[in-house]
Protein backbone atom coordinates (compact mmCIF):
# COMPACT_ATOMS: atom_id res chain seq x y z
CA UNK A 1 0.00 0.00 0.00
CA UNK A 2 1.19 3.38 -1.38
CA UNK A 3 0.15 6.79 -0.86
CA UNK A 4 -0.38 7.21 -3.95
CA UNK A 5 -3.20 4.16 -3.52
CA UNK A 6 -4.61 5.70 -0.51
CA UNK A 7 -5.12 8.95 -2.27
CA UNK A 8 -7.04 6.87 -5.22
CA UNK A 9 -9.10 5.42 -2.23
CA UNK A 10 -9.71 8.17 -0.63
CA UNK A 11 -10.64 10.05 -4.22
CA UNK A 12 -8.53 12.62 -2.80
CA UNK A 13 -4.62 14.49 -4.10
CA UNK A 14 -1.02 12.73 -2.67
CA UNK A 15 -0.66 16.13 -1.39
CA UNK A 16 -3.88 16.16 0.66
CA UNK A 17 -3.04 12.47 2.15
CA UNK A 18 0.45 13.86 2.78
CA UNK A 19 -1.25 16.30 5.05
CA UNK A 20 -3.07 13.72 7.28
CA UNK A 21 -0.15 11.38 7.58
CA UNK A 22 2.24 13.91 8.42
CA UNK A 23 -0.15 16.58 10.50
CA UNK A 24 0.44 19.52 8.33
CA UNK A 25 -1.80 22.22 6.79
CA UNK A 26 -5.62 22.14 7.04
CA UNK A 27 -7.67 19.42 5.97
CA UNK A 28 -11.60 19.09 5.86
CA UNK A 29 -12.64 17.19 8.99
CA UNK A 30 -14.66 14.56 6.60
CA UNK A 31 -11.67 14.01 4.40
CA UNK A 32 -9.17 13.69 7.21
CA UNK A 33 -11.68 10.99 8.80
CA UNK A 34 -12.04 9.12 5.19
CA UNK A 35 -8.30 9.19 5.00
CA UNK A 36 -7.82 7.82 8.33
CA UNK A 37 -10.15 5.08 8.32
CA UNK A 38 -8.49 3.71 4.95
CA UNK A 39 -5.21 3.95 6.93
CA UNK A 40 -6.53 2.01 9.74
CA UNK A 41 -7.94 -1.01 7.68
CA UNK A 42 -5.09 -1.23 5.19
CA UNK A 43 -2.64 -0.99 8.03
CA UNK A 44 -0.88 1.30 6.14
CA UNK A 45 2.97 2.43 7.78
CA UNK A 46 4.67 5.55 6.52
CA UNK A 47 8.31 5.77 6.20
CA UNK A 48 9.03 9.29 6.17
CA UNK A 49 12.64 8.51 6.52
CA UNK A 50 12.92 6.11 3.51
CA UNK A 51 10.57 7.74 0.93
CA UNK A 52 12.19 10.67 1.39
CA UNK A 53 15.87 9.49 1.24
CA UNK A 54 14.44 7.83 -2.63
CA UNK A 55 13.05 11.03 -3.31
CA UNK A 56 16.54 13.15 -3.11
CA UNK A 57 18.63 10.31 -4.63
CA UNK A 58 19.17 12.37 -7.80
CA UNK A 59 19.75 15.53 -5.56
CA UNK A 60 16.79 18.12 -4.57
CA UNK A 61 15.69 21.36 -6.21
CA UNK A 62 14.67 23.99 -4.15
CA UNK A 63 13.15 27.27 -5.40
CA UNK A 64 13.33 30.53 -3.28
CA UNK A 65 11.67 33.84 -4.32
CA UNK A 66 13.16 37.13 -3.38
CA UNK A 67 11.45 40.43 -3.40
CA UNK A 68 12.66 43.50 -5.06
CA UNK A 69 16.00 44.54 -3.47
CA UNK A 70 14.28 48.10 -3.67
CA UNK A 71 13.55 47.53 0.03
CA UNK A 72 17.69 46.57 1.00
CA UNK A 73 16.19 44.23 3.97
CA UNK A 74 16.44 41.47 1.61
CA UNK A 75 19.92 41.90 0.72
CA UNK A 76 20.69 40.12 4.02
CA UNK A 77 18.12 37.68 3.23
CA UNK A 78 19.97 37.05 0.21
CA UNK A 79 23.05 36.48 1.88
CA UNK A 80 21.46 33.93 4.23
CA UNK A 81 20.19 31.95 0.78
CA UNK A 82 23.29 31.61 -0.87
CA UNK A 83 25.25 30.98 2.16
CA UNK A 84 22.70 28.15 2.70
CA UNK A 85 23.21 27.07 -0.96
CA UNK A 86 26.99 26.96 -0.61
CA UNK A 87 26.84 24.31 2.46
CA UNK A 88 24.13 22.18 0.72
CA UNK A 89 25.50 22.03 -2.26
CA UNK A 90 27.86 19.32 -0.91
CA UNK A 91 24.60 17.33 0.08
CA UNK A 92 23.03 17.62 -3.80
CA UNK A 93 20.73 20.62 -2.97
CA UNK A 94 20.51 23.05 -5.87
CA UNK A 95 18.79 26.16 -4.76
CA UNK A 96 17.29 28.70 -7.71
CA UNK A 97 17.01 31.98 -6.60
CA UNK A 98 14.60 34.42 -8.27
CA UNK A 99 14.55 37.61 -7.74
CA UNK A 100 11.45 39.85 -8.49
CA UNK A 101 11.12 42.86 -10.56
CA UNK A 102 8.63 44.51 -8.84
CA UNK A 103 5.99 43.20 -5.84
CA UNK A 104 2.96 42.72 -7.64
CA UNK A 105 0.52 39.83 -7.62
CA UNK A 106 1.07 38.79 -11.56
CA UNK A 107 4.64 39.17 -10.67
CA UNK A 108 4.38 36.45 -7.59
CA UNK A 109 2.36 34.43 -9.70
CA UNK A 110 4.63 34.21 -13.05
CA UNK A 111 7.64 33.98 -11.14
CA UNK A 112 6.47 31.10 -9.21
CA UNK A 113 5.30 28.92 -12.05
CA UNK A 114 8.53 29.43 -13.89
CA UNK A 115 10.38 27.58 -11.30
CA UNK A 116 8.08 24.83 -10.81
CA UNK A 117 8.40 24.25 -14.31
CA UNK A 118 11.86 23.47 -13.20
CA UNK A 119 10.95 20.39 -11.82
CA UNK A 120 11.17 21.55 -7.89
CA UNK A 121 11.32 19.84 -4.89
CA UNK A 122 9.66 22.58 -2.47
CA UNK A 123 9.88 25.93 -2.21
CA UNK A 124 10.80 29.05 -0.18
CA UNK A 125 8.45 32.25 -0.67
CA UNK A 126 7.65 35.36 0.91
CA UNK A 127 4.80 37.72 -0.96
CA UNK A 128 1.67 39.48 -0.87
CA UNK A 129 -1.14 38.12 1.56
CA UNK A 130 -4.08 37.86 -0.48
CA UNK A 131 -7.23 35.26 -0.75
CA UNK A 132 -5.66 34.37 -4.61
CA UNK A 133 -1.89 33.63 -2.91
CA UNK A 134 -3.46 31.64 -0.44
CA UNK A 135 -5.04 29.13 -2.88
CA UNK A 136 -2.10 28.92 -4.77
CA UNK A 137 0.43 27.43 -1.23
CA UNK A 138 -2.61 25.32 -0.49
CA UNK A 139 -2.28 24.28 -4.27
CA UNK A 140 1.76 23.82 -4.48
CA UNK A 141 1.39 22.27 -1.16
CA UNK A 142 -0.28 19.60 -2.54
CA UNK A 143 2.40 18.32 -5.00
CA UNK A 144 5.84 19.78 -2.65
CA UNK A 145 6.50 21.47 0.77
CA UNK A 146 6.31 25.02 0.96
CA UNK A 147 8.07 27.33 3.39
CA UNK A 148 7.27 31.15 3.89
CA UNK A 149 9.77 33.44 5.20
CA UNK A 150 9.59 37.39 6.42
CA UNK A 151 5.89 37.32 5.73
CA UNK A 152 3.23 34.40 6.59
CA UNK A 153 0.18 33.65 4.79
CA UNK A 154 -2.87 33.00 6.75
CA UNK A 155 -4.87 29.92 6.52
CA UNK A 156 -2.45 28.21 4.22
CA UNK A 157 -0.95 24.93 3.74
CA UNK A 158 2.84 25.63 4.37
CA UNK A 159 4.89 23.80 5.83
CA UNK A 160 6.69 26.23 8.68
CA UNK A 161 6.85 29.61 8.86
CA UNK A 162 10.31 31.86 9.25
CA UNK A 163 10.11 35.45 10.63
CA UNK A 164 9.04 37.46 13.13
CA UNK A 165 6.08 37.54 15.51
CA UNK A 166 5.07 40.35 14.07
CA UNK A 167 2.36 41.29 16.47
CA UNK A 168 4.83 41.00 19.23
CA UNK A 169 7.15 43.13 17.76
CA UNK A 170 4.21 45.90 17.10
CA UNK A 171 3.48 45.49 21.12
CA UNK A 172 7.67 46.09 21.55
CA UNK A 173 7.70 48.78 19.70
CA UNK A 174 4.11 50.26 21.25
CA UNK A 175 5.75 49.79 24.77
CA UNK A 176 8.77 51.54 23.72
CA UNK A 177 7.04 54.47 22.50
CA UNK A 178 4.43 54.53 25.15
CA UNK A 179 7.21 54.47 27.53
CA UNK A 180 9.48 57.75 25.80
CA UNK A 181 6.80 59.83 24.36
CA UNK A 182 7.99 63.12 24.60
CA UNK A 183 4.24 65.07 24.39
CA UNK A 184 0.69 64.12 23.67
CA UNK A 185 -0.47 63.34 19.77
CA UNK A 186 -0.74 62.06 17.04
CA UNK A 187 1.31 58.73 15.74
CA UNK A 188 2.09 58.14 11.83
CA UNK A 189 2.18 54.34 11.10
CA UNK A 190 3.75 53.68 7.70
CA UNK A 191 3.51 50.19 6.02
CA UNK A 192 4.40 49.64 2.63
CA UNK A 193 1.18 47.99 1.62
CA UNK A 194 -1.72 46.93 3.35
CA UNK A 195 -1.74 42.85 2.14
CA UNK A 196 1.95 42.34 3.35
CA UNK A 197 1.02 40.68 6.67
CA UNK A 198 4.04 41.20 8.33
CA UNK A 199 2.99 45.04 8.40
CA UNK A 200 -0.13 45.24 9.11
CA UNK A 201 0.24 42.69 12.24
CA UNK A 202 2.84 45.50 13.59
CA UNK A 203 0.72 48.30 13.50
CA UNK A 204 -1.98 45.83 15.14
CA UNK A 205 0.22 45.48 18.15
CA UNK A 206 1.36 48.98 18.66
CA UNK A 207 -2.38 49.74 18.07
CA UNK A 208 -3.02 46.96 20.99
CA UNK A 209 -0.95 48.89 23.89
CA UNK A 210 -1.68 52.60 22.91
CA UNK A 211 -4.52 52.51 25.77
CA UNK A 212 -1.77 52.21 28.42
CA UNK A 213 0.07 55.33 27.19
CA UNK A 214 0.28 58.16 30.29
CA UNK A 215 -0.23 60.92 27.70
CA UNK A 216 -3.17 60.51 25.07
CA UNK A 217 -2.09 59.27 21.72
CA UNK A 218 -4.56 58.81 18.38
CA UNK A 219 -3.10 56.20 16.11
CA UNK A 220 -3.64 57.94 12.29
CA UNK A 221 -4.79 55.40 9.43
CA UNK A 222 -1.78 53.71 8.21
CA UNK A 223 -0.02 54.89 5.26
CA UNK A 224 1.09 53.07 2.12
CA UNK A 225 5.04 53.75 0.89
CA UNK A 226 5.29 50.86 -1.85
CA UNK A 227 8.58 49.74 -0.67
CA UNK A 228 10.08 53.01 -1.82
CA UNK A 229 12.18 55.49 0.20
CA UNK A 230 11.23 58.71 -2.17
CA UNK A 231 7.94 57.77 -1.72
CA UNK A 232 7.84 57.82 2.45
CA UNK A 233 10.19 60.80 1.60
CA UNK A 234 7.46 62.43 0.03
CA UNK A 235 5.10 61.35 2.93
CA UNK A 236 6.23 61.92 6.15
CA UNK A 237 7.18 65.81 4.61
CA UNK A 238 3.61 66.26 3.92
CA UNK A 239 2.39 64.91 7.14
CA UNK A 240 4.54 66.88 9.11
CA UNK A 241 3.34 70.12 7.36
CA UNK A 242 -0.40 69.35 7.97
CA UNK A 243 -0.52 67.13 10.73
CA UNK A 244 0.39 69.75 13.63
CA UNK A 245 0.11 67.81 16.93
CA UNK A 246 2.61 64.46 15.52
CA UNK A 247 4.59 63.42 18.11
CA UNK A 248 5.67 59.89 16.44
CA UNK A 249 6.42 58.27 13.10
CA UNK A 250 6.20 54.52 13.29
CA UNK A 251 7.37 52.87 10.38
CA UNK A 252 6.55 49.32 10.04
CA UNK A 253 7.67 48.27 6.86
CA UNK A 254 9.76 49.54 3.60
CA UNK A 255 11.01 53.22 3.19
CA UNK A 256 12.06 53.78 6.79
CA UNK A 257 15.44 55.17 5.32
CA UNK A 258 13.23 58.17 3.22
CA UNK A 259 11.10 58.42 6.16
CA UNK A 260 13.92 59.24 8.47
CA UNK A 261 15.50 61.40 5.64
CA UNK A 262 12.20 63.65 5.81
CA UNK A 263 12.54 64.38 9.37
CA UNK A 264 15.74 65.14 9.60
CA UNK A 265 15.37 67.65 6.62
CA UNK A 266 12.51 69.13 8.61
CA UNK A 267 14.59 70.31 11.48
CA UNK A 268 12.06 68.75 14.30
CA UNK A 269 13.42 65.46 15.20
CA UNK A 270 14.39 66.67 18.23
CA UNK A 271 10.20 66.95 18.87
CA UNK A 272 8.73 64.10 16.99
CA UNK A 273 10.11 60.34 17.79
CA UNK A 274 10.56 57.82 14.99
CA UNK A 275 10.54 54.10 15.61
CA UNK A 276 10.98 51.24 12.96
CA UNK A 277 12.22 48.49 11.86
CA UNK A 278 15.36 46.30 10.51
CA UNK A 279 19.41 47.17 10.64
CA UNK A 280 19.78 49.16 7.79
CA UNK A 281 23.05 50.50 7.16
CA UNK A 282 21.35 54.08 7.03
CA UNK A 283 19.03 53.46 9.57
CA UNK A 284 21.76 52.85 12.12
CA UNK A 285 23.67 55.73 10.85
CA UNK A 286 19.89 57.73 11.47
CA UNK A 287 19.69 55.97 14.73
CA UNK A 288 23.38 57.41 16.06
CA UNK A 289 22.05 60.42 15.01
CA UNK A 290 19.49 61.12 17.56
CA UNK A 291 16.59 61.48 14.27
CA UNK A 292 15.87 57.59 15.05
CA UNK A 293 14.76 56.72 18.23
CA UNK A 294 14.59 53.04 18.44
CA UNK A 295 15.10 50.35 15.55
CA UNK A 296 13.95 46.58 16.28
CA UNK A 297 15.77 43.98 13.99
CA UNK A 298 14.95 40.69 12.86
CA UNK A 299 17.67 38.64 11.88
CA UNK A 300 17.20 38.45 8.32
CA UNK A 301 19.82 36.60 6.90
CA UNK A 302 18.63 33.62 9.14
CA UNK A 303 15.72 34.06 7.88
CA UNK A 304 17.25 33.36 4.29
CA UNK A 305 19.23 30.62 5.56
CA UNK A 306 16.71 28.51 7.92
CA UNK A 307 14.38 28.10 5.39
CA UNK A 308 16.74 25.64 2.92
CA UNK A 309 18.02 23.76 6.09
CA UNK A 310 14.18 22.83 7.19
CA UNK A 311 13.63 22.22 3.57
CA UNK A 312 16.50 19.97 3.27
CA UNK A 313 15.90 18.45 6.34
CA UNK A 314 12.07 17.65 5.78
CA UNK A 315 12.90 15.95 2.11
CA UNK A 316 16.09 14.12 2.36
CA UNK A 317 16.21 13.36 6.10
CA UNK A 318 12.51 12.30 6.44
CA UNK A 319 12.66 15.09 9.59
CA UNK A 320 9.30 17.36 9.74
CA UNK A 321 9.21 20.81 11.42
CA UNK A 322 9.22 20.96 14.98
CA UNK A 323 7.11 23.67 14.94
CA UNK A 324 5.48 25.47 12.61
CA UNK A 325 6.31 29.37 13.67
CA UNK A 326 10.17 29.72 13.63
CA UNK A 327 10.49 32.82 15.63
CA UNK A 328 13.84 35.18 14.67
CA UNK A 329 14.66 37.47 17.33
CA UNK A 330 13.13 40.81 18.61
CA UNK A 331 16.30 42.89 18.43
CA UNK A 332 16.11 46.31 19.86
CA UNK A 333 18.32 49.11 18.96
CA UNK A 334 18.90 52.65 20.56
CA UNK A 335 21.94 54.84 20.14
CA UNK A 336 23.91 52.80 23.03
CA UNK A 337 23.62 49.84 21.29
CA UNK A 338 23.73 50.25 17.63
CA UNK A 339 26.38 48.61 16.09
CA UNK A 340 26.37 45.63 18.65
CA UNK A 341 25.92 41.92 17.06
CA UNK A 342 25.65 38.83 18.81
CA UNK A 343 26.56 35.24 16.94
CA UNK A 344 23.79 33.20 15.14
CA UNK A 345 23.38 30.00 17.11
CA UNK A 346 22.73 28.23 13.88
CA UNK A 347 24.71 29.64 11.22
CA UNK A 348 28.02 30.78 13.20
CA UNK A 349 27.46 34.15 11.02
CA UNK A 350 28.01 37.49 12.87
């Protein structure tokens, strides 16, 4: 007995029996229970182990997607790719590595089925949150593993996540500004658009503690920047000319470089606070400066990195997950502490 046969059984994908044997992604409670009952009177016994050992005899083909390097986070996740595809290369992983153009749905979409015409083994993706990319995991994820990274996808089929808690790191960063808000006001919360999850979930948790702020704060409607510095340039400049009682810019995604660009230009960092996110080069020289209050990092490259090791892992060791929310750090940064890095506990990378 296969899985393959099970799946005829069951009148059901591989994919979907995968799910049941292995206890991964959502099934419908009346398929699971068809599923298992063929199981149990077949007496059907996985080897995870051996199936998947056959399965990367020729070598495995892994598939990551990159956004646009228009938002420089992702050059570190880049770096945590190939330095992932230079150790597994001695173990017959081939990683392909496609980066896109611009972050669009169509764009997602195209780029995705080009590499599974490739022949892949699973995938590593990070893109929009929408109802149509949602379909399309649960779809992959019925022929090969899929892994998000940065940015989950909710009520998908994917194997783990990488990243963040997001929401956590929006209650950080809420606490920290509740904590050193200079005067009463208004707060700016930039994302860079409003179906990238990781985003939105930030400005859900800083929205979450406002209440237990000692001077009264109104959260403003969140603001889109595309990803694009001149654009939160462009912004922030016009929110500080009619938006007279800001007291805090809270950027939660792309353009926190322009962002912090527009405020120092304006003269008034010294009265408005500015707290975002990742270890941007510039954003650490901003932070130094005094125009950046507090940064909170994420360990990107890791998050480049983690995702081919669980990958490899699941397909040629037989080993699933052990969880499926792999957690990278809530780093906070302030002046003091700027340039300090610890040592990955996984990777041995500063």
């Amino acid at each position: 007995m296969t899985i393959n046969e099970i799946a005829r059984m069951a009148g059901v994908s591989r994919g979907t029996v995968d799910r049941v044997i292995h206890n991964r992604g959502k099934v419908k409670p009346e398929i699971q229970q068809r599923i298992e009952k063929i199981i149990r009177e077949t007496g059907f016994s996985p080897n995870l182990a051996a199936s998947a050992l056959k399965r990367s005899a020729n070598g495995l083909r892994l598939g990551a997607i990159l956004p646009p390097l228009t938002n420089s986070f992702y050059v570190d996740v880049l770096k945590g790719f190939q330095s992932a595809a230079d150790h597994y290369a001695q173990y017959g992983v081939t990683l392909s590595i496609v980066q896109l153009t611009e972050l669009t749905l169509d764009e997602q979409y195209c780029t995705a089925w080009s590499l599974l015409d490739q022949g892949l083994d699973g995938l590593i993706l990070s893109a929009l949150n929408t109802p149509f990319m949602t379909d399309y995991i649960n779809h992959l994820a019925d022929e090969i593993p899929v892994v998000t990274y940065n940015t989950d996808f909710t009520n998908s089929s994917r194997l783990c996540f990488v990243g963040q808690d997001h929401i956590q790191a929006g209650r950080t960063a809420g606490n920290l500004l509740c904590n050193s808000l200079r005067r009463p006001g208004s707060i700016l919360p930039l994302i860079s658009y409003e179906n990238i999850l990781a985003h939105t979930r930030r400005v859900d948790g800083l929205r979450a503690v406002l209440p237990r702020c000692p001077v009264d704060v109104r959260l403003l409607p969140a603001v889109e920047t595309a990803e694009s510095d001149e654009v939160a340039y462009d912004v922030v400049t016009n929110w500080l000319h009619k938006q007279t009682d800001l007291t805090c810019i809270y950027v939660a995604g792309g353009g926190q470089i322009g962002a912090a660009d527009a405020l120092a230009d304006s003269g008034r960092a010294d009265e408005i606070m500015m707290f975002c996110h990742d270890l941007l080069p510039k954003t650490i020289e901003h932070l130094k400066s005094g125009v950046v209050d507090y940064t909170i990092g994420q360990q990107p490259f890791l998050q480049g990195y983690l995702p081919v090791a669980i990958l490899y892992e699941y397909l040629a060791l037989g080993q699933k997950p052990a969880k499926e929310f792999y957690y990278t750090s809530i780093d906070i940064r302030l002046r003091e502490n700027a340039d300090v890095n610890g040592i990955s506990a996984i990777t041995g990378a500063l």
